[in-house]
PDB file of N, CA and C in Angstrom:
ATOM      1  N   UNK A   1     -10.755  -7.836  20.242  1.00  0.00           N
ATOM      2  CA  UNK A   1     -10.520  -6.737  19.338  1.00  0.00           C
ATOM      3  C   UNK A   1     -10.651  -7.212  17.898  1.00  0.00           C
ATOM      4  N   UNK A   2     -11.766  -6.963  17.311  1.00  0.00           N
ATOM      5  CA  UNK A   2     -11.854  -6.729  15.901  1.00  0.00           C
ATOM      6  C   UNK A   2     -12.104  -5.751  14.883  1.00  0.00           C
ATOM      7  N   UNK A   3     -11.787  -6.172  13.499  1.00  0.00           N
ATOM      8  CA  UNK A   3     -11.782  -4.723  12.769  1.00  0.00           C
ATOM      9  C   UNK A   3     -12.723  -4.742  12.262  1.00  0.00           C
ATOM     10  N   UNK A   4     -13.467  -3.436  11.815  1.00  0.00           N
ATOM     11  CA  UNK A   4     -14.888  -4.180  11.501  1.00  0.00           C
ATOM     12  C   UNK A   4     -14.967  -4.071  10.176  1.00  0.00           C
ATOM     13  N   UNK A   5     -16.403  -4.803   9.458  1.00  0.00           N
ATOM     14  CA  UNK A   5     -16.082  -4.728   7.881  1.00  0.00           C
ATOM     15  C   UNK A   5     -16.073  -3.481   6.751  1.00  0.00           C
ATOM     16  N   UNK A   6     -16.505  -2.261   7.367  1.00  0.00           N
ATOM     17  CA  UNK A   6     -16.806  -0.721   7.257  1.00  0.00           C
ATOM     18  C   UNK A   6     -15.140  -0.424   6.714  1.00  0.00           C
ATOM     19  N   UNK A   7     -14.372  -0.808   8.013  1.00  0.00           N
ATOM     20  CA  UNK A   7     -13.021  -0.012   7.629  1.00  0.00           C
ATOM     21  C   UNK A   7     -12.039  -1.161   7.233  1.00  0.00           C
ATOM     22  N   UNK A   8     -12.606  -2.533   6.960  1.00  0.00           N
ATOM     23  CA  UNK A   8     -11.837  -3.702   5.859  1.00  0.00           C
ATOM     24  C   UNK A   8     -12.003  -3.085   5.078  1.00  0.00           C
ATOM     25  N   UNK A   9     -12.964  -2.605   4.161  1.00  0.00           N
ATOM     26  CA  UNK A   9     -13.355  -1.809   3.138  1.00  0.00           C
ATOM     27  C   UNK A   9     -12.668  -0.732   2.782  1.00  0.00           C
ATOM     28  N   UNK A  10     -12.386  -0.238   3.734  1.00  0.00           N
ATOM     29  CA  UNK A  10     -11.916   1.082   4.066  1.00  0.00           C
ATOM     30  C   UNK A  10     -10.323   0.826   3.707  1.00  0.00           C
ATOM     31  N   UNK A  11      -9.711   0.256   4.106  1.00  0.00           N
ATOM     32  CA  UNK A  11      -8.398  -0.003   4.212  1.00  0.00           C
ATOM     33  C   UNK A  11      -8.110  -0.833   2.628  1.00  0.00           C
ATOM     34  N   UNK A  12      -8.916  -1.646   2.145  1.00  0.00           N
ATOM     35  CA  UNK A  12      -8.634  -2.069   0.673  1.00  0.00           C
ATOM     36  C   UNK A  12      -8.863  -1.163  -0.235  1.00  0.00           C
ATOM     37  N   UNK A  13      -9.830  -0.155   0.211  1.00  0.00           N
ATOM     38  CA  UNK A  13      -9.786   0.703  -0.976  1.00  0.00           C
ATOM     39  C   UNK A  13      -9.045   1.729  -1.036  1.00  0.00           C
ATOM     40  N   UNK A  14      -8.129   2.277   0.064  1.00  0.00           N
ATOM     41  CA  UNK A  14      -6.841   2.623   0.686  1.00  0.00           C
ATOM     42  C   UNK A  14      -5.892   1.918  -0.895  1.00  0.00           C
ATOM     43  N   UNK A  15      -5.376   1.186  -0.106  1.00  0.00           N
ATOM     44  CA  UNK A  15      -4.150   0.145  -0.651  1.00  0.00           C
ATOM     45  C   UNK A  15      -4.467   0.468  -2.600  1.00  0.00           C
ATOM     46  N   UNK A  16      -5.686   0.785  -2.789  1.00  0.00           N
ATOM     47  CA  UNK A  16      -5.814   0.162  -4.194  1.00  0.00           C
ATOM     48  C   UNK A  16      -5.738   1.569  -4.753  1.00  0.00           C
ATOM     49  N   UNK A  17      -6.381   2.538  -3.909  1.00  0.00           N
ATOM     50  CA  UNK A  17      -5.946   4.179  -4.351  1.00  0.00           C
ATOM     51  C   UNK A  17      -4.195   3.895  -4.442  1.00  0.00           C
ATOM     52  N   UNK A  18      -3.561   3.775  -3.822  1.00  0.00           N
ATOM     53  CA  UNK A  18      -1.985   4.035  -4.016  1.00  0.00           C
ATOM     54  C   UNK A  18      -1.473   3.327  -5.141  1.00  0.00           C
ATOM     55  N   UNK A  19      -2.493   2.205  -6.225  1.00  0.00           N
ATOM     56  CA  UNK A  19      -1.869   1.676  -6.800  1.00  0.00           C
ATOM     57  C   UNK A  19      -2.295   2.596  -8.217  1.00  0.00           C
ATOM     58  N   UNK A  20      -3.250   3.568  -7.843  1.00  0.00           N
ATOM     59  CA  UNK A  20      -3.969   4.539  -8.887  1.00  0.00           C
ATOM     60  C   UNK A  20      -3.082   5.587  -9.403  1.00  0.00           C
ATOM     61  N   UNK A  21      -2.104   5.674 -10.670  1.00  0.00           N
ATOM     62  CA  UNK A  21      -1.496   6.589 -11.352  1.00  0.00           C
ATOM     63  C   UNK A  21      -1.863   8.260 -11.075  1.00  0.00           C
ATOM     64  N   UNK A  22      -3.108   8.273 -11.261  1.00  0.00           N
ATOM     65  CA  UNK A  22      -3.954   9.374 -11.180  1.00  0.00           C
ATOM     66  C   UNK A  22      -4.192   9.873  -9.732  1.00  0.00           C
ATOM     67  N   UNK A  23      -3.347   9.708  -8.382  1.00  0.00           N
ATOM     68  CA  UNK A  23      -3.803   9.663  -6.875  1.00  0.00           C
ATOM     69  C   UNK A  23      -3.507  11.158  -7.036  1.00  0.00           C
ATOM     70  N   UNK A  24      -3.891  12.062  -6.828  1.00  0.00           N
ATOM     71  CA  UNK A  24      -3.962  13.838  -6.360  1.00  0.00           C
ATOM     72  C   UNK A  24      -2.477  13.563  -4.947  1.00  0.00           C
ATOM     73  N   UNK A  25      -2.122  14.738  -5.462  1.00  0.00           N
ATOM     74  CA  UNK A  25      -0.330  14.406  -4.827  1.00  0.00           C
ATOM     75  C   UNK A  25      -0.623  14.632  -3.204  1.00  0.00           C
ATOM     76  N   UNK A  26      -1.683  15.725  -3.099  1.00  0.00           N
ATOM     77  CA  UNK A  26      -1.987  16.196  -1.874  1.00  0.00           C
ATOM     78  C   UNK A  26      -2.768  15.305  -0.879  1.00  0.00           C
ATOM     79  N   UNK A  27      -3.289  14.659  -1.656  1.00  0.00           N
ATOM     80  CA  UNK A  27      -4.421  13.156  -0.977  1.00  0.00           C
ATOM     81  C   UNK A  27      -2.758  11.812  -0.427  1.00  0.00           C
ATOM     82  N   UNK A  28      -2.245  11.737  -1.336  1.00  0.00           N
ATOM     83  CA  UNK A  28      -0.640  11.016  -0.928  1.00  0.00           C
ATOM     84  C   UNK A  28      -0.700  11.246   0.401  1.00  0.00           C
ATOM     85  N   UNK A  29      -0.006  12.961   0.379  1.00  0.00           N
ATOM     86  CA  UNK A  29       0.603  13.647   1.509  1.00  0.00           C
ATOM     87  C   UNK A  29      -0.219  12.979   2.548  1.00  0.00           C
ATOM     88  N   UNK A  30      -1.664  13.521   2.565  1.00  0.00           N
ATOM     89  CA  UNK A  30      -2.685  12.672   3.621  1.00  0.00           C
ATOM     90  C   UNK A  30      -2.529  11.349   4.277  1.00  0.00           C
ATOM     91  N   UNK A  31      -2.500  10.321   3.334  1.00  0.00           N
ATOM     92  CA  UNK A  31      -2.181   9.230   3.435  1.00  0.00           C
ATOM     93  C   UNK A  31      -0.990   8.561   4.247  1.00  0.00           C
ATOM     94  N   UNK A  32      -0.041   8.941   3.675  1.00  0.00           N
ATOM     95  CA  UNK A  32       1.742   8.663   4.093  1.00  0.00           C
ATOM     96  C   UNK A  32       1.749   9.321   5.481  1.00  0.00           C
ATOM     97  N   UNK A  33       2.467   8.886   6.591  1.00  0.00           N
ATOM     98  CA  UNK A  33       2.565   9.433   7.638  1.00  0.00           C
ATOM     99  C   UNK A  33       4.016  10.024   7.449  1.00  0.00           C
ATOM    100  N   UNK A  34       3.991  11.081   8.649  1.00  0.00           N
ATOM    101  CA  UNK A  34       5.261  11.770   8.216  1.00  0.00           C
ATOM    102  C   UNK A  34       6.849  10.689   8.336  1.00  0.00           C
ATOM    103  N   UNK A  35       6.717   9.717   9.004  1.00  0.00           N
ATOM    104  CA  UNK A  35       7.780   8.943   9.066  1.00  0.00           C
ATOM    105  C   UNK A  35       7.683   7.733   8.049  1.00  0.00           C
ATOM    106  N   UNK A  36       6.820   7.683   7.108  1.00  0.00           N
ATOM    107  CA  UNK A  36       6.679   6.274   6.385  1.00  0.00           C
ATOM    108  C   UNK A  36       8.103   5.805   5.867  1.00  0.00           C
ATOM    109  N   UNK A  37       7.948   4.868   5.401  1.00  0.00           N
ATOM    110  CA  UNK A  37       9.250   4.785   4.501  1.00  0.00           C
ATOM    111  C   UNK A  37       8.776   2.830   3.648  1.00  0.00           C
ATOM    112  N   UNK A  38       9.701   2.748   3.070  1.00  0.00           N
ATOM    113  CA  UNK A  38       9.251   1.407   2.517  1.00  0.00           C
ATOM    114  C   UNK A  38      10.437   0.265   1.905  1.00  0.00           C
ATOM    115  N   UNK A  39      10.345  -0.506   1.980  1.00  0.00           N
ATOM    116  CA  UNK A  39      11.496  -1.318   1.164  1.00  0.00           C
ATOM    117  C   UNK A  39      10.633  -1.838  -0.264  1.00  0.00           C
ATOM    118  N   UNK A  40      11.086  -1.317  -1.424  1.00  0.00           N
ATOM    119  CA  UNK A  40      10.618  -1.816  -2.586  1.00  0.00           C
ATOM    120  C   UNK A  40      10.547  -3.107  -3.102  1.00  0.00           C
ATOM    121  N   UNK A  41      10.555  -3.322  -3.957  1.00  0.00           N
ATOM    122  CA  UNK A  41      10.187  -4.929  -4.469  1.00  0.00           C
ATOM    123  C   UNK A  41      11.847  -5.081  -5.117  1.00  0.00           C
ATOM    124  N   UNK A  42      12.205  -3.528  -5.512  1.00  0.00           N
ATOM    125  CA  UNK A  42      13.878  -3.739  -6.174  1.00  0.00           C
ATOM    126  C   UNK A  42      14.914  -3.586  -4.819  1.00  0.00           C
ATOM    127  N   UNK A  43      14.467  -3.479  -4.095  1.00  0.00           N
ATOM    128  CA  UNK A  43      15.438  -3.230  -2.564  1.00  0.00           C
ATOM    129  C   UNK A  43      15.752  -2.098  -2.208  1.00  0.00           C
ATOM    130  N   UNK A  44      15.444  -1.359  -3.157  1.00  0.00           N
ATOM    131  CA  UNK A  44      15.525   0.626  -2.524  1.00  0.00           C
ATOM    132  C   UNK A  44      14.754   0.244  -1.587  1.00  0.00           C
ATOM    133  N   UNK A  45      15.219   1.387  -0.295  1.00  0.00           N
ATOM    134  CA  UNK A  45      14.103   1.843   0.354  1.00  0.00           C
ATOM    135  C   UNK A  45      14.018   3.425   0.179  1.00  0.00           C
ATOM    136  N   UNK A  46      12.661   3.612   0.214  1.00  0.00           N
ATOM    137  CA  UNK A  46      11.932   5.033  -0.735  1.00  0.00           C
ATOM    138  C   UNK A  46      11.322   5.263   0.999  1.00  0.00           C
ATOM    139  N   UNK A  47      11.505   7.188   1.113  1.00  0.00           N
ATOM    140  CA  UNK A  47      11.283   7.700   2.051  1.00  0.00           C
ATOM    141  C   UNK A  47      10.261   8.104   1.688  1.00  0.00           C
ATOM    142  N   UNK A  48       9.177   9.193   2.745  1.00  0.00           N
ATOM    143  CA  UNK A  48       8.281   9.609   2.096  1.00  0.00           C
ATOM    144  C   UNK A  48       8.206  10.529   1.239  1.00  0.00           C
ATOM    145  N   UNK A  49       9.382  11.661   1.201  1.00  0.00           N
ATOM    146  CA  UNK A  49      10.061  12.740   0.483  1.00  0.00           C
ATOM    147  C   UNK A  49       9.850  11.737  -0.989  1.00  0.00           C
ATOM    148  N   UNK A  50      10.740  10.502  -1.176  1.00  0.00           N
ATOM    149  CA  UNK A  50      11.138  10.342  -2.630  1.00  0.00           C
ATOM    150  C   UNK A  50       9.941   9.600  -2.932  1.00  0.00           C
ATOM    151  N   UNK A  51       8.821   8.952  -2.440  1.00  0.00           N
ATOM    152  CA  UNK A  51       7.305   8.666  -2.810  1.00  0.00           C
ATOM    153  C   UNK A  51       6.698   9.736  -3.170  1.00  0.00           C
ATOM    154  N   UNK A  52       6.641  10.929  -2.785  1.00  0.00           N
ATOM    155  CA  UNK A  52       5.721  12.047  -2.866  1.00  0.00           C
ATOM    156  C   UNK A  52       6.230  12.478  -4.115  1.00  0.00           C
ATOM    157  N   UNK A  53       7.564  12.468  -4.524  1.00  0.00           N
ATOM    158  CA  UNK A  53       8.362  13.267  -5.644  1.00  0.00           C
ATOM    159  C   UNK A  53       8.019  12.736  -6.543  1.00  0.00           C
ATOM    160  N   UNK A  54       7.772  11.141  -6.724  1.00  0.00           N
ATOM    161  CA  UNK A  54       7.797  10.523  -7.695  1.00  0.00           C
ATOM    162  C   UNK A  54       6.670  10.291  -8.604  1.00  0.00           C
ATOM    163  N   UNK A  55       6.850  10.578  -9.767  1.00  0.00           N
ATOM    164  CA  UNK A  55       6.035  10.446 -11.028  1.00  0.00           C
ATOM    165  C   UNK A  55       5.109   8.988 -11.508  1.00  0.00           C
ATOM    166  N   UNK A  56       4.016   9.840 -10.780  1.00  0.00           N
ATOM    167  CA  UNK A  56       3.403   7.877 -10.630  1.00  0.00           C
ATOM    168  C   UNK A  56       3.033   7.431 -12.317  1.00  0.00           C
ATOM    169  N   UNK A  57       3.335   6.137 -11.986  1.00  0.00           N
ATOM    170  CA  UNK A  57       3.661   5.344 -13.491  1.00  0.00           C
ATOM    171  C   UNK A  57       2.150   4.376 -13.535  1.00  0.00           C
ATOM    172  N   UNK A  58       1.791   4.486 -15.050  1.00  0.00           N
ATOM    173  CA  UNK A  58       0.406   3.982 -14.856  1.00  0.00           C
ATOM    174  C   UNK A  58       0.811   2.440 -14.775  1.00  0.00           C
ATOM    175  N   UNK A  59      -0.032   1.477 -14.050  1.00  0.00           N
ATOM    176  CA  UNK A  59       0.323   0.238 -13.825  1.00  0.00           C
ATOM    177  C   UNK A  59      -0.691  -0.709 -14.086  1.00  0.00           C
ATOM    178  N   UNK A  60      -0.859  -1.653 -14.607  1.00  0.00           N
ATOM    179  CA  UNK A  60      -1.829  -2.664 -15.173  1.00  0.00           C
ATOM    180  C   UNK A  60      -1.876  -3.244 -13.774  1.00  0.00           C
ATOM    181  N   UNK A  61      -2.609  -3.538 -12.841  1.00  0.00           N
ATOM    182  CA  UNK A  61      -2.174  -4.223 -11.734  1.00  0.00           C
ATOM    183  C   UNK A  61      -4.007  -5.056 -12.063  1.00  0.00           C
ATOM    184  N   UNK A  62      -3.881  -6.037 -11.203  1.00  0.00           N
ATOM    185  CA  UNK A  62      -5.204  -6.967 -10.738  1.00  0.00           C
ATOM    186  C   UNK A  62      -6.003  -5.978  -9.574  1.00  0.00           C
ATOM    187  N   UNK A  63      -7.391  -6.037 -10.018  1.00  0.00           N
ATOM    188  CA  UNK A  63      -8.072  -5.527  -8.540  1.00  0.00           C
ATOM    189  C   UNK A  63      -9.178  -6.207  -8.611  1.00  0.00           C
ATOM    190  N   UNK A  64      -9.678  -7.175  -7.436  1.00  0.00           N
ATOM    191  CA  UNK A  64      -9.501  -6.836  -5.878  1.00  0.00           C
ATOM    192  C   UNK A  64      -8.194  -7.531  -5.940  1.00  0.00           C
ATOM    193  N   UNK A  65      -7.403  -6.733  -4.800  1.00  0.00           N
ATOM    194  CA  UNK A  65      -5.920  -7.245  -4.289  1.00  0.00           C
ATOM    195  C   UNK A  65      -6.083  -8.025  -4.231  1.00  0.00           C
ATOM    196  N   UNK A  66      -5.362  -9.419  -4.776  1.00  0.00           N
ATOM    197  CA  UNK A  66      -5.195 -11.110  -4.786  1.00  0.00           C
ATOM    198  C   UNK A  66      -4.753 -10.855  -3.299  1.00  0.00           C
ATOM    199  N   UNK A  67      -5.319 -12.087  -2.582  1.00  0.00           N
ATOM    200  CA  UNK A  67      -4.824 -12.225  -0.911  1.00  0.00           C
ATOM    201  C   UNK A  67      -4.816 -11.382  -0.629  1.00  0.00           C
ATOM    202  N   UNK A  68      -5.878 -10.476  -0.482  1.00  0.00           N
ATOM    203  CA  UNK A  68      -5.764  -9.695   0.571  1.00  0.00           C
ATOM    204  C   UNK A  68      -6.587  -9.895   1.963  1.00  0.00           C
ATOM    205  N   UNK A  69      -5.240  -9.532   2.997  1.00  0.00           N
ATOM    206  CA  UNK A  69      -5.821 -10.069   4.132  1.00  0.00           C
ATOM    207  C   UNK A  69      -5.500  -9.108   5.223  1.00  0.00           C
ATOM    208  N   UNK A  70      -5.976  -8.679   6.468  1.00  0.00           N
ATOM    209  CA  UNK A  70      -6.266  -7.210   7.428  1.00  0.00           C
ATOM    210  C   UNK A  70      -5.713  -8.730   9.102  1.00  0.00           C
ATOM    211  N   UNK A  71      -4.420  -8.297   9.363  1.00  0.00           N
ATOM    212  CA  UNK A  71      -4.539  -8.386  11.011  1.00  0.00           C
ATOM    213  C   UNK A  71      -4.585  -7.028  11.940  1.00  0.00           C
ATOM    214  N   UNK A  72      -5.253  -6.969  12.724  1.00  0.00           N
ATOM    215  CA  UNK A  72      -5.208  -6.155  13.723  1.00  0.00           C
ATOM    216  C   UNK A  72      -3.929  -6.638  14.614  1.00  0.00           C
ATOM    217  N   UNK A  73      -2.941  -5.722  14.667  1.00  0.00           N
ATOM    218  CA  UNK A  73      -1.723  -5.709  15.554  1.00  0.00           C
ATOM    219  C   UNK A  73      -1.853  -4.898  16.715  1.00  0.00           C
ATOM    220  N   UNK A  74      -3.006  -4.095  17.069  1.00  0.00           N
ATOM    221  CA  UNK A  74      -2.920  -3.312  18.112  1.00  0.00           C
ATOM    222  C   UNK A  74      -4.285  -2.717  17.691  1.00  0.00           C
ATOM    223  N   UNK A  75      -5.207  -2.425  19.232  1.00  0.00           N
ATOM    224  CA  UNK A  75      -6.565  -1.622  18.580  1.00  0.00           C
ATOM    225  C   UNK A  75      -6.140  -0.301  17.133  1.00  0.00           C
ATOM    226  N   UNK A  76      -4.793   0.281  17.242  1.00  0.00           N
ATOM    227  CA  UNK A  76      -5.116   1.390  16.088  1.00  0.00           C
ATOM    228  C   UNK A  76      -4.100   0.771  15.510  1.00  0.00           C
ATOM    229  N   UNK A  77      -3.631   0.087  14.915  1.00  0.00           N
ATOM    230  CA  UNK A  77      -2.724  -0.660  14.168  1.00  0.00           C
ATOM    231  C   UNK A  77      -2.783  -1.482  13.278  1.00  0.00           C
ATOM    232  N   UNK A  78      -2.821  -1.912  12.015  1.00  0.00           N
ATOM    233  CA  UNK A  78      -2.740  -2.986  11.028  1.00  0.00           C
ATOM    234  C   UNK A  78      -1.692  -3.672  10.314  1.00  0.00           C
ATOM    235  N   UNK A  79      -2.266  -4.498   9.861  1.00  0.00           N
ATOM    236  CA  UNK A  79      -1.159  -5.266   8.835  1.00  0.00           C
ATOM    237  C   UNK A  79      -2.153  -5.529   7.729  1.00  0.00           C
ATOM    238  N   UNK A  80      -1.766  -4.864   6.821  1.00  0.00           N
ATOM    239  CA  UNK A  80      -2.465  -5.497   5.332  1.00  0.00           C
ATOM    240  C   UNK A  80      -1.187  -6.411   4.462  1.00  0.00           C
ATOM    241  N   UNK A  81      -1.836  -7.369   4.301  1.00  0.00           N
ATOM    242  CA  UNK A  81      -1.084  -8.004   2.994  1.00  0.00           C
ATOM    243  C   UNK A  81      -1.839  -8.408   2.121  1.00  0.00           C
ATOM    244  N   UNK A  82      -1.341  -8.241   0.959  1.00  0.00           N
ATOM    245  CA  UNK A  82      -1.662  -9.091  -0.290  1.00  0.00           C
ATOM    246  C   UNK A  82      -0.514  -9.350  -1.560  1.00  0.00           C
ATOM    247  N   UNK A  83      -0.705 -10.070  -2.582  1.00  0.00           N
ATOM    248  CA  UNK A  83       0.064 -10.026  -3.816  1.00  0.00           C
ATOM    249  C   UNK A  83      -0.528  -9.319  -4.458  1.00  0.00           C
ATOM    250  N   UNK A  84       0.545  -8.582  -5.315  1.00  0.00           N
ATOM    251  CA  UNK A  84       0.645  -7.672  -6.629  1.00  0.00           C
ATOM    252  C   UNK A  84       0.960  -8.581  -8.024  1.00  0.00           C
ATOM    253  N   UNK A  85      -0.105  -8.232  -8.925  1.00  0.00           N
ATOM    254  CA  UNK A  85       0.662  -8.917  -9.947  1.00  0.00           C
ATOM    255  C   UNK A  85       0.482  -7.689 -11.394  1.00  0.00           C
ATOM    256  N   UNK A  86       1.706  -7.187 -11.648  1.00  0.00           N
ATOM    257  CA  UNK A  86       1.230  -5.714 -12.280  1.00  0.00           C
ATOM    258  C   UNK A  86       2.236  -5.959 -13.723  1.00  0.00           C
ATOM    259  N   UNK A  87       1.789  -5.439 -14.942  1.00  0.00           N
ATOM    260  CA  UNK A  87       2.337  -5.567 -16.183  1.00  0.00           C
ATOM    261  C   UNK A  87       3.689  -4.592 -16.612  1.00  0.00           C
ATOM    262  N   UNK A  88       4.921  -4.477 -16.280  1.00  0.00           N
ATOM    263  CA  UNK A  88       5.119  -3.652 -16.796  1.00  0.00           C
ATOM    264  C   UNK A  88       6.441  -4.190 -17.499  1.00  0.00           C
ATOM    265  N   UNK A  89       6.164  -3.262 -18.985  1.00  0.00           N
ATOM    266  CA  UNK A  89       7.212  -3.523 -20.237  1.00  0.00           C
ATOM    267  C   UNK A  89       7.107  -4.986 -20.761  1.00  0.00           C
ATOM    268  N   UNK A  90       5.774  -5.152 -20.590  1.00  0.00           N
ATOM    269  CA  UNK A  90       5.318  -6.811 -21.049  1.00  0.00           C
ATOM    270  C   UNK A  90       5.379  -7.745 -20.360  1.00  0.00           C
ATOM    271  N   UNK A  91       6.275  -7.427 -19.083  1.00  0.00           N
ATOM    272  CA  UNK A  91       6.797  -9.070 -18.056  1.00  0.00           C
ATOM    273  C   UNK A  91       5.606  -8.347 -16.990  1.00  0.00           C
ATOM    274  N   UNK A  92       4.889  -9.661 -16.717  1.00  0.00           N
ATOM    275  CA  UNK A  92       4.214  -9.933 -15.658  1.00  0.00           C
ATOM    276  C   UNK A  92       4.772  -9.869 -14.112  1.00  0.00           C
ATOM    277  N   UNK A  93       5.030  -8.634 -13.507  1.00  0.00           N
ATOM    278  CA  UNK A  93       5.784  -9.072 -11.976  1.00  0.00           C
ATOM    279  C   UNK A  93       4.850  -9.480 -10.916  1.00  0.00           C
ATOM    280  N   UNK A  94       5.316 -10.545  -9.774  1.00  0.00           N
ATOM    281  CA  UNK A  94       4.128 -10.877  -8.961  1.00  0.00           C
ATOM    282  C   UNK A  94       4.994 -10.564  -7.699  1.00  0.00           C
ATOM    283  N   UNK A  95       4.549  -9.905  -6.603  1.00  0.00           N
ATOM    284  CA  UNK A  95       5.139  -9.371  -5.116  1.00  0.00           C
ATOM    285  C   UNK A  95       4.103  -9.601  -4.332  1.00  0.00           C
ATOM    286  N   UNK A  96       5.113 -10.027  -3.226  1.00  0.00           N
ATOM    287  CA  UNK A  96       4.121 -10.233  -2.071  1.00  0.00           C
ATOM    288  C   UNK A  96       4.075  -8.751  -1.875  1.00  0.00           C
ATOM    289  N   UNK A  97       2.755  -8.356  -0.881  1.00  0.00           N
ATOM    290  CA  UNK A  97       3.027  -6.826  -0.378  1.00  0.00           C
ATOM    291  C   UNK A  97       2.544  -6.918   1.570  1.00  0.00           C
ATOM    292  N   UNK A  98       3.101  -5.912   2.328  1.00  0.00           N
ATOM    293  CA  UNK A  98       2.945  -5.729   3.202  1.00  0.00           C
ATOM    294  C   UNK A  98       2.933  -4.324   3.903  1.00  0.00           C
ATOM    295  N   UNK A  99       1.570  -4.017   4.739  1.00  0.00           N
ATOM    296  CA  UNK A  99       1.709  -2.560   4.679  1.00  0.00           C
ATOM    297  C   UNK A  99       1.188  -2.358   6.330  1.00  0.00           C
ATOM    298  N   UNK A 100       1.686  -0.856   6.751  1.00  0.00           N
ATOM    299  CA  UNK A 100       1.427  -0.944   8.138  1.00  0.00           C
ATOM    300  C   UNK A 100       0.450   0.050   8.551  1.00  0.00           C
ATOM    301  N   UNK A 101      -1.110   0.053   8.473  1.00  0.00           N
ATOM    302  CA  UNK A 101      -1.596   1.497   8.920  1.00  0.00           C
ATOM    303  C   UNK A 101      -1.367   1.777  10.805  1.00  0.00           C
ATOM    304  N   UNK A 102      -2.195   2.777  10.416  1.00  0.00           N
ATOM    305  CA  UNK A 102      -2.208   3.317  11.987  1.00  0.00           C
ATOM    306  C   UNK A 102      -3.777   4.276  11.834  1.00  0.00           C
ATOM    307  N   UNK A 103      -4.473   4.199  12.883  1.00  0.00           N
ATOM    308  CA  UNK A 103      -5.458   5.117  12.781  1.00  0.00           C
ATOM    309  C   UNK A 103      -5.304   6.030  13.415  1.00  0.00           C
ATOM    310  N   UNK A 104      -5.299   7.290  13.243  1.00  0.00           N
ATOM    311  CA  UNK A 104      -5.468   8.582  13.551  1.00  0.00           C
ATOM    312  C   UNK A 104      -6.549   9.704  13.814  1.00  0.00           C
ATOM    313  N   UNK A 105      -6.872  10.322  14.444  1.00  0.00           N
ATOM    314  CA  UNK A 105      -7.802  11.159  14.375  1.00  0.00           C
ATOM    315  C   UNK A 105      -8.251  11.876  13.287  1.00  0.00           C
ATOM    316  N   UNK A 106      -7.636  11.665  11.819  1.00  0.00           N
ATOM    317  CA  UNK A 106      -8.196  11.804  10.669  1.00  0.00           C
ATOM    318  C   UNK A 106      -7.937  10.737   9.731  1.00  0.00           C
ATOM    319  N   UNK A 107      -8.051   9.664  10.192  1.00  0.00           N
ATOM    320  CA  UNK A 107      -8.386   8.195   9.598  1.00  0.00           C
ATOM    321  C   UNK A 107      -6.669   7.863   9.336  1.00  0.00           C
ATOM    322  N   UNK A 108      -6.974   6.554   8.489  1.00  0.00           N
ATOM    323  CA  UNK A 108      -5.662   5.761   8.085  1.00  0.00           C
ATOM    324  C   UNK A 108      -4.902   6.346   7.629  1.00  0.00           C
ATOM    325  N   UNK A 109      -3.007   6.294   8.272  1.00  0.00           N
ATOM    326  CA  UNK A 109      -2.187   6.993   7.445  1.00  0.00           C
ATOM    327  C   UNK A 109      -1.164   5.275   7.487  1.00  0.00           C
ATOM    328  N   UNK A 110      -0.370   5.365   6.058  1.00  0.00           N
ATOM    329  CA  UNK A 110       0.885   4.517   5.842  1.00  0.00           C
ATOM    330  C   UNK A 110       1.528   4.865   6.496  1.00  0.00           C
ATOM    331  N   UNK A 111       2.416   4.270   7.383  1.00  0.00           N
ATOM    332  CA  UNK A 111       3.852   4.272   8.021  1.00  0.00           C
ATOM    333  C   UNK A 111       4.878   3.344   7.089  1.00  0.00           C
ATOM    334  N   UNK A 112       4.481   1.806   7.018  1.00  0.00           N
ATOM    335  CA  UNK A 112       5.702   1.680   5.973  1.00  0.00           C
ATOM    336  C   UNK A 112       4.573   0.583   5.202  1.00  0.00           C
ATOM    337  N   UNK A 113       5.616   0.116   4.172  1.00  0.00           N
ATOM    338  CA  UNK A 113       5.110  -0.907   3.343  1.00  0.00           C
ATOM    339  C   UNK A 113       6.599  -1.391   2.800  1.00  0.00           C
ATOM    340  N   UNK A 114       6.242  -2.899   2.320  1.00  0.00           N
ATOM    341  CA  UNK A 114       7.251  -3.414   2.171  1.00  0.00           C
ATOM    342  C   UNK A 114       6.716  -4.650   0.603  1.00  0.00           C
ATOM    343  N   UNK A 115       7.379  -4.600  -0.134  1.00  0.00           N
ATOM    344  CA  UNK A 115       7.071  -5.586  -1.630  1.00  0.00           C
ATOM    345  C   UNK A 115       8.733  -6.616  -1.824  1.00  0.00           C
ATOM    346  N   UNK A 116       7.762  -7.857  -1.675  1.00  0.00           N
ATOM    347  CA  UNK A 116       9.148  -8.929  -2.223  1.00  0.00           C
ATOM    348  C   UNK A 116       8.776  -9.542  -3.142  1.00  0.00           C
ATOM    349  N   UNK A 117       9.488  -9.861  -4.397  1.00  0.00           N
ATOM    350  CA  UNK A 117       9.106 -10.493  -5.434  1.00  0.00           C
ATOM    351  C   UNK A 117       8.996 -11.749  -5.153  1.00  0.00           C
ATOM    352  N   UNK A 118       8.232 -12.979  -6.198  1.00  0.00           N
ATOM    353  CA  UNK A 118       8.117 -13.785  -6.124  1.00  0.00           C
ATOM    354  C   UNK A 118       7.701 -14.238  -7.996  1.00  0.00           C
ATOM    355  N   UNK A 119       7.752 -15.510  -7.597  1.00  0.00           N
ATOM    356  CA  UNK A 119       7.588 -15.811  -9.041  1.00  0.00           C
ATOM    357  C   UNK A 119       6.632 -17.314  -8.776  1.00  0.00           C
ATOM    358  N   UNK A 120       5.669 -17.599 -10.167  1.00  0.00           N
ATOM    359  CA  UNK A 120       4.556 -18.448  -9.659  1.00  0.00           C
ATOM    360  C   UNK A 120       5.311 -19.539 -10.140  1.00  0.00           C
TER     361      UNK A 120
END
């Protein structure tokens, strides 16, 4: 079982839309599965209700995702990880990230994701 490079593609440019200020709220909805949920990089965990609500904040981040890397956990299942390293209020923050798709009969939706800080 491998993933092929069509929907590696597919799945990074996923991850990098959610890091896009500008994402259309209704394309979110798409995205997020109805049970997602996430543990933040500050230790909230954010449901999909309080992701959808929230006022996306423009973010200086690096793209292509530093480390980013795709396991297949199950034929419709993933694990994406990579580090974040995004500017905000002048301090440089760097997080590991970890995210869980699932494929569906209308492509990739988030179930959870998870960000732990780190420092270089």
């Amino acid at each position: 079982m491998e993933i092929s490079d069509e929907e590696r593609k597919q799945l990074e440019h996923l991850e990098q839309e959610l890091w896009d200020s500008d994402i259309d709220n209704k394309h979110l909805q798409e995205l997020l599965a109805a049970d997602f949920f996430e543990f933040g990089r500050s230790g909230r965990v954010w449901y999909r209700k309080d992701t959808i609500a929230t006022v996306p904040q423009k973010k200086d981040t690096i793209f292509p995702l530093p480390e980013f890397h795709i396991r297949l956990l199950d034929e419709n299942i993933v694990q994406v990880t990579y580090d974040s390293a995004f500017t905000y209020d002048g301090v440089v923050e760097h997080t590991h990230r970890s995210s869980i798709w699932s494929r569906t009969t209308n492509g990739w939706e988030l179930r959870f994701h998870q960000g732990t800080p780190f420092s270089l």
